[in-house]
N, C-alpha and C. Protein backbone atom coordinates (compact mmCIF):
# COMPACT_ATOMS: atom_id res chain seq x y z
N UNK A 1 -32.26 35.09 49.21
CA UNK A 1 -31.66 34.49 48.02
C UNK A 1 -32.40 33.20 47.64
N UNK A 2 -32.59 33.50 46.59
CA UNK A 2 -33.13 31.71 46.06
C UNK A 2 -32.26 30.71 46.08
N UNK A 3 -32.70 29.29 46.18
CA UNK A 3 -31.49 28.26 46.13
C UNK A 3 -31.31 27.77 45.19
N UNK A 4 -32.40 27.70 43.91
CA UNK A 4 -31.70 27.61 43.13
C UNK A 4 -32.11 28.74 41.77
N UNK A 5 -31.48 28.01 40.45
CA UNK A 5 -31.76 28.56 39.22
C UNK A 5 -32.92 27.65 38.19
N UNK A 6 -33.52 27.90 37.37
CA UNK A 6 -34.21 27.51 36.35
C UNK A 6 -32.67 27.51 35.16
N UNK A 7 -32.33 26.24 34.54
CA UNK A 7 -31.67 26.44 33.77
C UNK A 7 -32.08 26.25 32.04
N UNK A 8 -32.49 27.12 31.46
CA UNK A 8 -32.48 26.78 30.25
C UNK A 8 -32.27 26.12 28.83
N UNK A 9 -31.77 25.26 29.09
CA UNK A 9 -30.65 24.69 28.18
C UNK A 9 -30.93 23.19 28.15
N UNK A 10 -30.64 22.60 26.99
CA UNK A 10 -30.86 21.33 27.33
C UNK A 10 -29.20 20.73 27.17
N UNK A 11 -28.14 21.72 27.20
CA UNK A 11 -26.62 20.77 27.21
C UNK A 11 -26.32 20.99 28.24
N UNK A 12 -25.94 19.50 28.19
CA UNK A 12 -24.97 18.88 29.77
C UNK A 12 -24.19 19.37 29.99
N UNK A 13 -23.59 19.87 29.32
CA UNK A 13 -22.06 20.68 29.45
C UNK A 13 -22.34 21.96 30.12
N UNK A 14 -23.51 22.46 30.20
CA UNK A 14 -24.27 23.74 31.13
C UNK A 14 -24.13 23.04 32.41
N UNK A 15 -24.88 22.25 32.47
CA UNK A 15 -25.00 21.56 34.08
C UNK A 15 -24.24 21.22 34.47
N UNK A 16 -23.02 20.38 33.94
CA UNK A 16 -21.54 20.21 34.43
C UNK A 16 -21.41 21.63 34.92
N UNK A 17 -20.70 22.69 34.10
CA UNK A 17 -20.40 23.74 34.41
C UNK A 17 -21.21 24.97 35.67
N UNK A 18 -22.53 24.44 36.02
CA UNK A 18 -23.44 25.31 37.13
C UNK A 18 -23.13 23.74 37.99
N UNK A 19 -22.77 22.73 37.88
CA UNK A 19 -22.58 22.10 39.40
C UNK A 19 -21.07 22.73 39.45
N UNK A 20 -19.99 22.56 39.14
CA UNK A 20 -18.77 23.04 39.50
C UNK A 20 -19.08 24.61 40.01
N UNK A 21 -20.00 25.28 39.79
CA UNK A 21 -19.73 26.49 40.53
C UNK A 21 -20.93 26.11 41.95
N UNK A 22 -21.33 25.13 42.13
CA UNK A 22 -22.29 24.97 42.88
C UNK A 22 -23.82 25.80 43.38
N UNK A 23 -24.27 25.63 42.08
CA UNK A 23 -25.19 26.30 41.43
C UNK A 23 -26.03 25.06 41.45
N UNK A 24 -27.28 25.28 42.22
CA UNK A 24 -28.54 24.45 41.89
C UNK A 24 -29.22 24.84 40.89
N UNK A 25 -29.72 23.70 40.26
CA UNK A 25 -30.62 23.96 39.17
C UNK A 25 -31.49 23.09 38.77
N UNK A 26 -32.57 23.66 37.79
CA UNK A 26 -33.58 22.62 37.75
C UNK A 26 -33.62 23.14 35.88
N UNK A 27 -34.07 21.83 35.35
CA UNK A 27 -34.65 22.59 33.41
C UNK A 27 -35.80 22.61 33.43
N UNK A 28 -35.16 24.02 32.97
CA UNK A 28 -37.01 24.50 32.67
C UNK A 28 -36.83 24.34 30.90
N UNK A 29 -37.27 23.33 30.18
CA UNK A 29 -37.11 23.06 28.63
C UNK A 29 -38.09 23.24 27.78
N UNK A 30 -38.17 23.71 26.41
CA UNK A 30 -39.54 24.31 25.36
C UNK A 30 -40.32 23.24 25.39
N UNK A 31 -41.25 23.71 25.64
CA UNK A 31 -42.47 22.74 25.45
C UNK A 31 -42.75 21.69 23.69
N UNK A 32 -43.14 20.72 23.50
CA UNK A 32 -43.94 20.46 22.03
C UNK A 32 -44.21 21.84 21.41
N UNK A 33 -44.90 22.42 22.43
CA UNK A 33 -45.84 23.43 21.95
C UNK A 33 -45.18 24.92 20.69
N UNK A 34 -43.31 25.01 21.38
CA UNK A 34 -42.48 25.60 21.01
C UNK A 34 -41.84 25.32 20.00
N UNK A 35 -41.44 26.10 19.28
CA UNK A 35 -40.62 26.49 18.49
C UNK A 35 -38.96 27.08 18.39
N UNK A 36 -38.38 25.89 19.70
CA UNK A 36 -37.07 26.80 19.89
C UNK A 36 -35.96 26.81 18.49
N UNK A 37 -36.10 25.93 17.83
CA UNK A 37 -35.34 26.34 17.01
C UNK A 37 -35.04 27.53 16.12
N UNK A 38 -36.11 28.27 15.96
CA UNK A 38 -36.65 29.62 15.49
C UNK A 38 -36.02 30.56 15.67
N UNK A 39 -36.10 30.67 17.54
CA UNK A 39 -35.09 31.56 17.90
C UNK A 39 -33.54 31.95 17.25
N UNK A 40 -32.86 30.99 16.64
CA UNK A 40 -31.91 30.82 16.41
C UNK A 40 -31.77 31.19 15.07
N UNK A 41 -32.54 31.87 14.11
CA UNK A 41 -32.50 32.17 12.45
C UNK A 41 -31.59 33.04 12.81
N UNK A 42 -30.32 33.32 11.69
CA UNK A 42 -29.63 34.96 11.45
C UNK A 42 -30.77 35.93 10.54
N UNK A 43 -30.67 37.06 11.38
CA UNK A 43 -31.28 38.31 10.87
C UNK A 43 -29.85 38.18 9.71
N UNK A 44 -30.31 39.47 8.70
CA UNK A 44 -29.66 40.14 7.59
C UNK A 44 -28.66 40.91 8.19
N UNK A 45 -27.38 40.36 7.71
CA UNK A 45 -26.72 41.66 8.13
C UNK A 45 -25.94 41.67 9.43
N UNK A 46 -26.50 40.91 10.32
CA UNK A 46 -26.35 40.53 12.04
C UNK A 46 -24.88 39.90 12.00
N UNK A 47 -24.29 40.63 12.80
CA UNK A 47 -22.99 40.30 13.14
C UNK A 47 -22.97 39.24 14.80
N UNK A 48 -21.96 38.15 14.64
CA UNK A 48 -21.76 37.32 15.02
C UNK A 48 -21.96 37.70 17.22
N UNK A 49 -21.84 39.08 17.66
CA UNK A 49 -21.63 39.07 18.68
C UNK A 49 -23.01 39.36 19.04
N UNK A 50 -23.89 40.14 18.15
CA UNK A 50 -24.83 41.32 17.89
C UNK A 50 -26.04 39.39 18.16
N UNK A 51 -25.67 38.56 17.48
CA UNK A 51 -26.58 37.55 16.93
C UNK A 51 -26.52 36.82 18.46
N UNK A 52 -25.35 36.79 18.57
CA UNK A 52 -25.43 36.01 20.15
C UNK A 52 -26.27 36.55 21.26
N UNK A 53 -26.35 37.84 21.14
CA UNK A 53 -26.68 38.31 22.61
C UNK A 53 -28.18 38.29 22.75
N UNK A 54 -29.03 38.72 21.04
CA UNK A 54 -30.01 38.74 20.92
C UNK A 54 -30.81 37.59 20.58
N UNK A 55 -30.28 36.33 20.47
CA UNK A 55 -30.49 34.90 20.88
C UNK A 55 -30.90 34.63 22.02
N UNK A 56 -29.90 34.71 22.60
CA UNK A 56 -30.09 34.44 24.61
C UNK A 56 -31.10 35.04 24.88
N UNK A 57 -31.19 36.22 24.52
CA UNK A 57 -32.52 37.42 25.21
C UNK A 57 -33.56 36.46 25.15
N UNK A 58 -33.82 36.14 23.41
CA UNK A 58 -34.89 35.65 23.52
C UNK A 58 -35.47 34.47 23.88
N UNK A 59 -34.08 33.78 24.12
CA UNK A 59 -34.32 32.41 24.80
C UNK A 59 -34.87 32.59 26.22
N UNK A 60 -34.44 33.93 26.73
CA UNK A 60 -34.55 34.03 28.10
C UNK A 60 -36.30 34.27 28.14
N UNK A 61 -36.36 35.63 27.33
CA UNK A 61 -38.08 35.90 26.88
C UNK A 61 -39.14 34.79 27.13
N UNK A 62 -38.16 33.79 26.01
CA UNK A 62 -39.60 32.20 26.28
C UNK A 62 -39.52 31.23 26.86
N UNK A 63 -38.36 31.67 28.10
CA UNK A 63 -38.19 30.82 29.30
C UNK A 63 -39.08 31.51 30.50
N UNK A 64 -39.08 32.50 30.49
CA UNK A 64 -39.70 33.52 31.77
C UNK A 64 -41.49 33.14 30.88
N UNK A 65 -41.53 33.19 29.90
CA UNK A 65 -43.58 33.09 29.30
C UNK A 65 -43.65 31.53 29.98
N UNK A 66 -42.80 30.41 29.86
CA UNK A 66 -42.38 29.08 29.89
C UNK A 66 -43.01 29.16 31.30
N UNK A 67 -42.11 29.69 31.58
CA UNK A 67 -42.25 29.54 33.76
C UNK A 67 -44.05 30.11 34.30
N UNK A 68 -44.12 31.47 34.04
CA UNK A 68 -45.61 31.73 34.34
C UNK A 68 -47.03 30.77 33.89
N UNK A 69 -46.76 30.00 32.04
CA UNK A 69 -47.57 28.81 32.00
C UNK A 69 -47.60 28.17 32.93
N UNK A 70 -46.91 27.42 32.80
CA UNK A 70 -46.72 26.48 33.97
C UNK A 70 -46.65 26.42 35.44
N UNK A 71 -46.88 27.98 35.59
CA UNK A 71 -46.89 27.91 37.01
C UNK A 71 -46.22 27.52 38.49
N UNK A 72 -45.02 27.02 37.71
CA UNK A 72 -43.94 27.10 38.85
C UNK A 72 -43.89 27.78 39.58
N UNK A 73 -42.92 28.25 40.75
CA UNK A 73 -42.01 28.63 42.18
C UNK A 73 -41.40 29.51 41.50
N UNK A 74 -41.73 30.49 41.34
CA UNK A 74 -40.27 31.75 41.39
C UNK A 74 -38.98 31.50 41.42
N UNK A 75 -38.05 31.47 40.62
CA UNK A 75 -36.69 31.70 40.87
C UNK A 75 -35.94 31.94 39.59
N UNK A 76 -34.88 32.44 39.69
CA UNK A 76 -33.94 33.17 38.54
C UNK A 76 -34.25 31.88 37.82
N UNK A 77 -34.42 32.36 35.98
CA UNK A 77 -34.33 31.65 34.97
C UNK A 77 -32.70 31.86 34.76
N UNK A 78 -32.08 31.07 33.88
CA UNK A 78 -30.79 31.37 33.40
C UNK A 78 -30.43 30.64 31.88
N UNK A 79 -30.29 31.48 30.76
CA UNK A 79 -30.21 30.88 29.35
C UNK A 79 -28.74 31.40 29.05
N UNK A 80 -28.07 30.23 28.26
CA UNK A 80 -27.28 30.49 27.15
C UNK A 80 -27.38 30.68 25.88
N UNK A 81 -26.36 31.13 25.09
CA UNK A 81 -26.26 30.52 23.88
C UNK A 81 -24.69 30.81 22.88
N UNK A 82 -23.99 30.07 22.49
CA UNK A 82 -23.07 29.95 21.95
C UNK A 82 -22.52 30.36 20.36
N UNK A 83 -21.89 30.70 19.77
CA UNK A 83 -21.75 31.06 18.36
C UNK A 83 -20.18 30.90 18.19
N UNK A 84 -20.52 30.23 17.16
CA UNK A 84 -18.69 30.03 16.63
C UNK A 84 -18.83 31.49 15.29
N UNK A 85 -17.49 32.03 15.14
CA UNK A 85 -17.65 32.84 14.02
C UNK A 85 -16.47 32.82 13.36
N UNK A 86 -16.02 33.04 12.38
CA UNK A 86 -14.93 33.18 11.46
C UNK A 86 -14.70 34.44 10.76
N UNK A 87 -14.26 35.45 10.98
CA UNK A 87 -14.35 37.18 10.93
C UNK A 87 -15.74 37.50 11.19
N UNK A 88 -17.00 37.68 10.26
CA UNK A 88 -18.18 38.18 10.56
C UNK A 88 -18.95 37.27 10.13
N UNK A 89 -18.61 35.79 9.28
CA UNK A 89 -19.62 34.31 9.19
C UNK A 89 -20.11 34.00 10.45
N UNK A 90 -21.07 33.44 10.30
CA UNK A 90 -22.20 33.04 11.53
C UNK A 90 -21.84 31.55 11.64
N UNK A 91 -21.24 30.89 12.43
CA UNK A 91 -20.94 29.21 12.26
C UNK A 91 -22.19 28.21 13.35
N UNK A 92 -23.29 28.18 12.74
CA UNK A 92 -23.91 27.14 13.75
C UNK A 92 -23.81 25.96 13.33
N UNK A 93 -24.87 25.57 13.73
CA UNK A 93 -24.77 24.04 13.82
C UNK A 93 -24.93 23.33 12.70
N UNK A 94 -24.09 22.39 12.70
CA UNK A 94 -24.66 21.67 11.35
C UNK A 94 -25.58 21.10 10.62
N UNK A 95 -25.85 21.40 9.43
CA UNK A 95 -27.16 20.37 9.05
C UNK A 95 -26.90 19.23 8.56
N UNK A 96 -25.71 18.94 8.56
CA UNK A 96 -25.50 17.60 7.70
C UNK A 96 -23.89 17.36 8.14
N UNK A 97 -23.41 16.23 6.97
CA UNK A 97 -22.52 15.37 7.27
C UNK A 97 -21.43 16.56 6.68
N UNK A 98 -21.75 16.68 5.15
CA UNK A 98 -21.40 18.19 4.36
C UNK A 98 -21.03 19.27 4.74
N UNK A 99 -22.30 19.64 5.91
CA UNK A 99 -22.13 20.79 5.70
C UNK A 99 -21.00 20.92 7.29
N UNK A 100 -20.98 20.15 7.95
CA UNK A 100 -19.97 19.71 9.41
C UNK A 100 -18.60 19.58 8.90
N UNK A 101 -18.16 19.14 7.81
CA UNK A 101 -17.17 18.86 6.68
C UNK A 101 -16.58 20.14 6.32
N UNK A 102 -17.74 20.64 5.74
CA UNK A 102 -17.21 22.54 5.23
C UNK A 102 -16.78 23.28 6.55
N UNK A 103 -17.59 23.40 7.69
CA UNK A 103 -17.24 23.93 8.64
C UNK A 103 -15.81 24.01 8.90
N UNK A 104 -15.48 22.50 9.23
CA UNK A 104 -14.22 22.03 9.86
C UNK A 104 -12.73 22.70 9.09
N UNK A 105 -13.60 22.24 7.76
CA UNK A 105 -12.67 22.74 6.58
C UNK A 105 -11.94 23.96 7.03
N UNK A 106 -12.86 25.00 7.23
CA UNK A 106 -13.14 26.62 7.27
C UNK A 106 -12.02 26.90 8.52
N UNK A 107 -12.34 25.85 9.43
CA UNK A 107 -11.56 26.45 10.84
C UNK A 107 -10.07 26.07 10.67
N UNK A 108 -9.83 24.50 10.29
CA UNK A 108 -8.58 24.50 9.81
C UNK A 108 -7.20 25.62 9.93
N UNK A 109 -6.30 25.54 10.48
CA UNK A 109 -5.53 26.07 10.10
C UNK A 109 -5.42 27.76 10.17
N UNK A 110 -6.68 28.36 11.49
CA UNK A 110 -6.87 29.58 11.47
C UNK A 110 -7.31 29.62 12.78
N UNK A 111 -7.63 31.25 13.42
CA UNK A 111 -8.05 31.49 14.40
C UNK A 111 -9.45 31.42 14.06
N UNK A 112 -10.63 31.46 15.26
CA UNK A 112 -12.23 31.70 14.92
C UNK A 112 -12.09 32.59 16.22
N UNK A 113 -13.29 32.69 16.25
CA UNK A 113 -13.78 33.47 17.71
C UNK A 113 -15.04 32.22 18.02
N UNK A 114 -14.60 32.32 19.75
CA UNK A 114 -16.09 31.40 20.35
C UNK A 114 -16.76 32.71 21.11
N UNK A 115 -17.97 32.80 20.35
CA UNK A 115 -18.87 33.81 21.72
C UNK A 115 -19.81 33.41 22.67
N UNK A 116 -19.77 33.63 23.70
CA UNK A 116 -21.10 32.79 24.52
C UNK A 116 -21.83 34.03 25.63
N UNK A 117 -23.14 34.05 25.17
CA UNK A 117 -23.87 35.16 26.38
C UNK A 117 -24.41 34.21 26.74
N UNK A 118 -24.64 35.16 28.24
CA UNK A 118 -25.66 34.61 29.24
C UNK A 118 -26.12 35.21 30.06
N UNK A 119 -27.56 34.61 29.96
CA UNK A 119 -28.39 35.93 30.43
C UNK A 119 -29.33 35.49 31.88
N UNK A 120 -29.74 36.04 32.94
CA UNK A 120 -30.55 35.28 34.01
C UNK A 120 -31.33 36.75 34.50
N UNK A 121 -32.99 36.22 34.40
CA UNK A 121 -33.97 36.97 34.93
C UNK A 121 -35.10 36.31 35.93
N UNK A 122 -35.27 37.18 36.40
CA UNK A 122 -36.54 36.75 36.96
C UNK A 122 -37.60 37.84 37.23
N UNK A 123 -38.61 37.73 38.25
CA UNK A 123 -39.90 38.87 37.72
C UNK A 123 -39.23 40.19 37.85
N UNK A 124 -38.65 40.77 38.20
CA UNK A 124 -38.21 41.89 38.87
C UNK A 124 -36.55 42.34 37.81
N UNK A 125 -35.83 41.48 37.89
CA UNK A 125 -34.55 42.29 37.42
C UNK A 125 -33.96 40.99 36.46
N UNK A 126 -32.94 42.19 35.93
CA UNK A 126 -32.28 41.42 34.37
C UNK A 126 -31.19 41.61 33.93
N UNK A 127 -30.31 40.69 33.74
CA UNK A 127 -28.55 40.59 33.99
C UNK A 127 -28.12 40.19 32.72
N UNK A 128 -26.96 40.56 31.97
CA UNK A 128 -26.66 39.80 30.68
C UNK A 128 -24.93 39.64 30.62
N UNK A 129 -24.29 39.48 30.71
CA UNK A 129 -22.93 38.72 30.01
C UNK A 129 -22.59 38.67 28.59
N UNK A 130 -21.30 38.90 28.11
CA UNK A 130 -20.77 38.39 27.42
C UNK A 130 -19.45 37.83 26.84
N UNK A 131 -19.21 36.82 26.43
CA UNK A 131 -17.64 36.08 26.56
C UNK A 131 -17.52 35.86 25.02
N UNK A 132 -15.86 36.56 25.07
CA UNK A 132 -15.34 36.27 23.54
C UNK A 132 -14.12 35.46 23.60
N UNK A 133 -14.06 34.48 23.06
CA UNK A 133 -12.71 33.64 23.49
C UNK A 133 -12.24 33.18 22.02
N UNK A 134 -10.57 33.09 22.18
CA UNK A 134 -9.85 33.21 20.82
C UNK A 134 -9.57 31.54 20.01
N UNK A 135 -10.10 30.68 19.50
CA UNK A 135 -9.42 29.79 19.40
C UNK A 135 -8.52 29.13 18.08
N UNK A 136 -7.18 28.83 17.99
CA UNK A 136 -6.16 28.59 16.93
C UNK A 136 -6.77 26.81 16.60
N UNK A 137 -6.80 27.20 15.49
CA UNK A 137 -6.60 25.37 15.24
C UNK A 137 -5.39 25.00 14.30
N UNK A 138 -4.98 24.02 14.81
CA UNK A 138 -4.02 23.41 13.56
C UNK A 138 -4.69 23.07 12.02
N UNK A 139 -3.78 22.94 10.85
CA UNK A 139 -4.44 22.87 9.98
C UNK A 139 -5.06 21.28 9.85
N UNK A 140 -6.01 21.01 9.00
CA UNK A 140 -6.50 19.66 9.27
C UNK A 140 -6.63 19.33 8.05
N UNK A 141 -6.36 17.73 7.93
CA UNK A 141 -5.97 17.03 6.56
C UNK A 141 -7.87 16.50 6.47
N UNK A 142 -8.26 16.14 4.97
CA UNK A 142 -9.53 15.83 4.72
C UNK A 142 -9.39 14.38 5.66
N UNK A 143 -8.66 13.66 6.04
CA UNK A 143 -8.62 12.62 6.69
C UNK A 143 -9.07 12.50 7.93
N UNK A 144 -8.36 13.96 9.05
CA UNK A 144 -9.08 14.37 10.36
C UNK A 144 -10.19 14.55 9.92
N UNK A 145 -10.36 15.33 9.28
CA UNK A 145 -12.46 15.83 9.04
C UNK A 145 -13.46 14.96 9.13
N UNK A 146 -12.82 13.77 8.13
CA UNK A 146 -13.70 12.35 7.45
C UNK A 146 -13.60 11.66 9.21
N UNK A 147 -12.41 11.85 10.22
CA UNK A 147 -13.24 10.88 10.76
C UNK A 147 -13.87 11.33 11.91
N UNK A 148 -13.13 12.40 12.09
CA UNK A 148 -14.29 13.71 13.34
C UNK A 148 -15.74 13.41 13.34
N UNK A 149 -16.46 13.49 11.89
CA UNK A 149 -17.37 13.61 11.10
C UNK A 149 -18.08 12.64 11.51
N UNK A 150 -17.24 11.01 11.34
CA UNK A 150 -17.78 10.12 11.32
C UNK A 150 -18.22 9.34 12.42
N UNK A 151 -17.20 10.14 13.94
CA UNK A 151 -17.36 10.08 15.18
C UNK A 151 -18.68 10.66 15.96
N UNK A 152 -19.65 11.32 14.80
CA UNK A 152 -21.60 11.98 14.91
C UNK A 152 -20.87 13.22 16.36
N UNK A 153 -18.93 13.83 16.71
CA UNK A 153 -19.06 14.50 17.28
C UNK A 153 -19.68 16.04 17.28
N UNK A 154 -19.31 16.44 15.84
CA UNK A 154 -19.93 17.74 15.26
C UNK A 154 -21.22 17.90 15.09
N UNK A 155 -22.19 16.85 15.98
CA UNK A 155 -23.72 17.65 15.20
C UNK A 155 -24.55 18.17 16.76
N UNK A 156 -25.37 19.03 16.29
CA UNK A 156 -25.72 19.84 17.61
C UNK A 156 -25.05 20.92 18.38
N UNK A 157 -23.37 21.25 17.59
CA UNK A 157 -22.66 21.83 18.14
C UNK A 157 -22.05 23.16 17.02
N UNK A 158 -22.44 24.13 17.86
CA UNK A 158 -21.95 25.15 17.10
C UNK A 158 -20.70 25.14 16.41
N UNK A 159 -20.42 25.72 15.65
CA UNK A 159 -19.04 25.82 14.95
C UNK A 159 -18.56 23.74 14.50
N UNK A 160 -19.32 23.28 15.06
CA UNK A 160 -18.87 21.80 14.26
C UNK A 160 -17.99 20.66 15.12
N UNK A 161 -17.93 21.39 16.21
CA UNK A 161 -16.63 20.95 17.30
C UNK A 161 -17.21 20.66 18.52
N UNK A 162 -16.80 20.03 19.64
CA UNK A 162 -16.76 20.61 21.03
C UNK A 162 -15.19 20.44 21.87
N UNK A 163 -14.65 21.30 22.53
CA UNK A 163 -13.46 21.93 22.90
C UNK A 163 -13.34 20.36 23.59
N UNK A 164 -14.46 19.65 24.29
CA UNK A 164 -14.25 18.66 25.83
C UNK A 164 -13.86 17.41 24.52
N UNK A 165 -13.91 17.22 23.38
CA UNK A 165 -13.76 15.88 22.54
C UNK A 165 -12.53 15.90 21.90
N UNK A 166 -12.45 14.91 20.91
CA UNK A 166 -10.85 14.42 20.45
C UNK A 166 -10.32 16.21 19.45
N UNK A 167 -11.57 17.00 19.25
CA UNK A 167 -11.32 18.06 18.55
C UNK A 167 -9.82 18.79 19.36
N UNK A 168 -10.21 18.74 20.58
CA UNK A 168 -8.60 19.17 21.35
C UNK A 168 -7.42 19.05 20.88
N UNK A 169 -7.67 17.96 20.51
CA UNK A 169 -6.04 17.51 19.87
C UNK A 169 -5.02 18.44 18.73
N UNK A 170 -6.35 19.15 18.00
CA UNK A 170 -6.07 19.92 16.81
C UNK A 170 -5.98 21.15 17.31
N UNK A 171 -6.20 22.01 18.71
CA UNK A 171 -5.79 23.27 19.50
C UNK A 171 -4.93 23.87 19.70
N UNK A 172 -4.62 24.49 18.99
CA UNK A 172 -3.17 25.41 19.08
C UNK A 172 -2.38 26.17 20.56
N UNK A 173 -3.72 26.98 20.44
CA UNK A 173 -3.47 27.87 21.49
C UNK A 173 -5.30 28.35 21.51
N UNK A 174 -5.31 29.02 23.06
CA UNK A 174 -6.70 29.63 23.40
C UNK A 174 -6.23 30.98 24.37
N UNK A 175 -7.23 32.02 23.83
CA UNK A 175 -6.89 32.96 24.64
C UNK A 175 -8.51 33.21 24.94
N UNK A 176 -8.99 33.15 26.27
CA UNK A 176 -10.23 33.42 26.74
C UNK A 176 -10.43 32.70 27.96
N UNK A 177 -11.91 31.96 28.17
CA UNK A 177 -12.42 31.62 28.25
C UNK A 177 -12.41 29.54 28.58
N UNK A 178 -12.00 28.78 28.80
CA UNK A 178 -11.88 27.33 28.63
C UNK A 178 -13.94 27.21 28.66
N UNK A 179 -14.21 27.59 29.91
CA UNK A 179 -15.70 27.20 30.18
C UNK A 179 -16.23 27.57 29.55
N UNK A 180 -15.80 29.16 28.76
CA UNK A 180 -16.92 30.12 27.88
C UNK A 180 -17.51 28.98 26.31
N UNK A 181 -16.16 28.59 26.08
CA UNK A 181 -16.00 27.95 25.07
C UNK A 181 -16.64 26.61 25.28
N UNK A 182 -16.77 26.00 26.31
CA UNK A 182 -17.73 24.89 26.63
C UNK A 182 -19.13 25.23 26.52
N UNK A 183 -19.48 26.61 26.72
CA UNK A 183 -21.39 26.80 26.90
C UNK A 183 -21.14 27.73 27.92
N UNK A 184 -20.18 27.84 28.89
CA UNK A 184 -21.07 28.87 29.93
C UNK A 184 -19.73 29.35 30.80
N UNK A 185 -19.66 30.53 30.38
CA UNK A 185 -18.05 31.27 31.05
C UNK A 185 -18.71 31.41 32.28
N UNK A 186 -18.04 31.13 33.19
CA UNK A 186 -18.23 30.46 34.90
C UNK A 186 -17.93 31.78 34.94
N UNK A 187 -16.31 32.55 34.90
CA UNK A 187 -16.40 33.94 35.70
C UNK A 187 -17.87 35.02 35.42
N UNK A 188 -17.87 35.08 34.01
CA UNK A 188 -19.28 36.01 33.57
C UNK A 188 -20.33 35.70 34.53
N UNK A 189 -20.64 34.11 34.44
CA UNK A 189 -21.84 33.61 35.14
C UNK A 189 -21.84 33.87 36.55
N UNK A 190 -20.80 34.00 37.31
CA UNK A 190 -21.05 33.87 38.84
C UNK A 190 -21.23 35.87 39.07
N UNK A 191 -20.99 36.64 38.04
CA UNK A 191 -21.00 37.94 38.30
C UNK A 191 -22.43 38.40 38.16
N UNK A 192 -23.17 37.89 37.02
CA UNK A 192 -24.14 37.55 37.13
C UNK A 192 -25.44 37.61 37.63
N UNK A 193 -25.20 36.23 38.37
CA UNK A 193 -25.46 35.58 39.57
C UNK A 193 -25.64 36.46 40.79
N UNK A 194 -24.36 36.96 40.59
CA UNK A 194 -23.97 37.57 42.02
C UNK A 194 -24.97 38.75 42.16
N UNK A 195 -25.68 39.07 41.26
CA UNK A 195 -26.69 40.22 41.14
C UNK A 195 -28.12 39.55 41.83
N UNK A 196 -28.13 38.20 41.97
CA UNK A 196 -29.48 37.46 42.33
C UNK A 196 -29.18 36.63 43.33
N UNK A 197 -28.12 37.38 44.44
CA UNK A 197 -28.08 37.53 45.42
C UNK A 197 -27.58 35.75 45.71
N UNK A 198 -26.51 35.31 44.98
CA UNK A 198 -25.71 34.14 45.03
C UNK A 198 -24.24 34.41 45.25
N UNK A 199 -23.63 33.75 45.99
CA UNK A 199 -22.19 34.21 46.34
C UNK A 199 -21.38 33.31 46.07
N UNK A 200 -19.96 33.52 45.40
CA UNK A 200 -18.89 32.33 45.36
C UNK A 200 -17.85 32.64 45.87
């Protein structure tokens, strides 16, 4: 068994979540040279679960090219990636103050879906996950939005939110996932795992 993982990702909220399962890890992160944002365009047509899974893949793809450049030590790579959706809308990240505003708007007062895959390879074999988790929000006055907004918590974060910030407060109810919905469903991940010969 290897001791540890290559983790993909550059959110903390990954690494929180792989130390609580006591999961070593090291980042393996895109070079200058990369283009990770790319990865992340919606195809035509691509439905919200369909978009997630084939994200991760390819995050995983130019984490494993990532590792052989560079010439590292062998050991399981491991990528996420997250998607907020609202029936079949694609909710990423925000580009602006606006467009974090509209988001929020959108979730208000309704259920969304949080999806999160995750995927871990290395030279030999290849594992994938996936987590759908339900989340209610209360409805929200332009007043919550304006100052969510103004708190810079919604940027970088899918769907406009993150579950660990004052956004909680506005949570109805959740049926899923708590970790999935953070970046990285711990049960999915340790099953995983458990394929690359890690035990919990």
């Amino acid at each position: 068994m290897s001791k540890h993982i290559y983790l993909a990702s550059q959110s903390p909220r990954r690494r929180q979540l792989l130390d609580q399962l006591g999961v070593k890890h090291e980042l393996l992160l895109p070079g200058a040279d990369e283009d990770a944002e790319s990865l992340e365009a919606v195809q035509a047509g691509e439905l919200p679960e369909s978009y997630c899974a084939r994200v991760t893949a390819a995050k995983l793809d130019a984490a494993l090219a990532r590792l052989a450049v560079r010439g590292l030590p062998p050991a399981p790579i491991l990528c996420a990636d997250t998607t907020v959706a609202v029936d079949d809308l694609i909710l990423g990240k925000p580009a602006d103050a606006a467009d974090a505003a509209r988001t929020l708007a959108l979730l208000g007062g309704r259920t969304h879906r949080v999806i999160t895959a995750v995927a871990v390879a290395d030279t030999t074999r290849r594992a994938a996950a996936l987590n759908v988790s339900q989340v209610e929000f209360a409805p929200l006055s332009a007043a919550q939005i304006e100052r969510y907004v103004a708190s810079g918590e919604p940027f970088g974060k899918a769907g406009s939110y993150a579950i660990q910030s004052q956004a909680a407060a506005w949570i109805v109810k959740i049926a899923g996932s708590y970790s999935g919905i953070m970046g990285l469903p711990l049960f999915e991940t340790a099953q995983v795992l458990e394929k690359f010969g890690f035990e919990f």
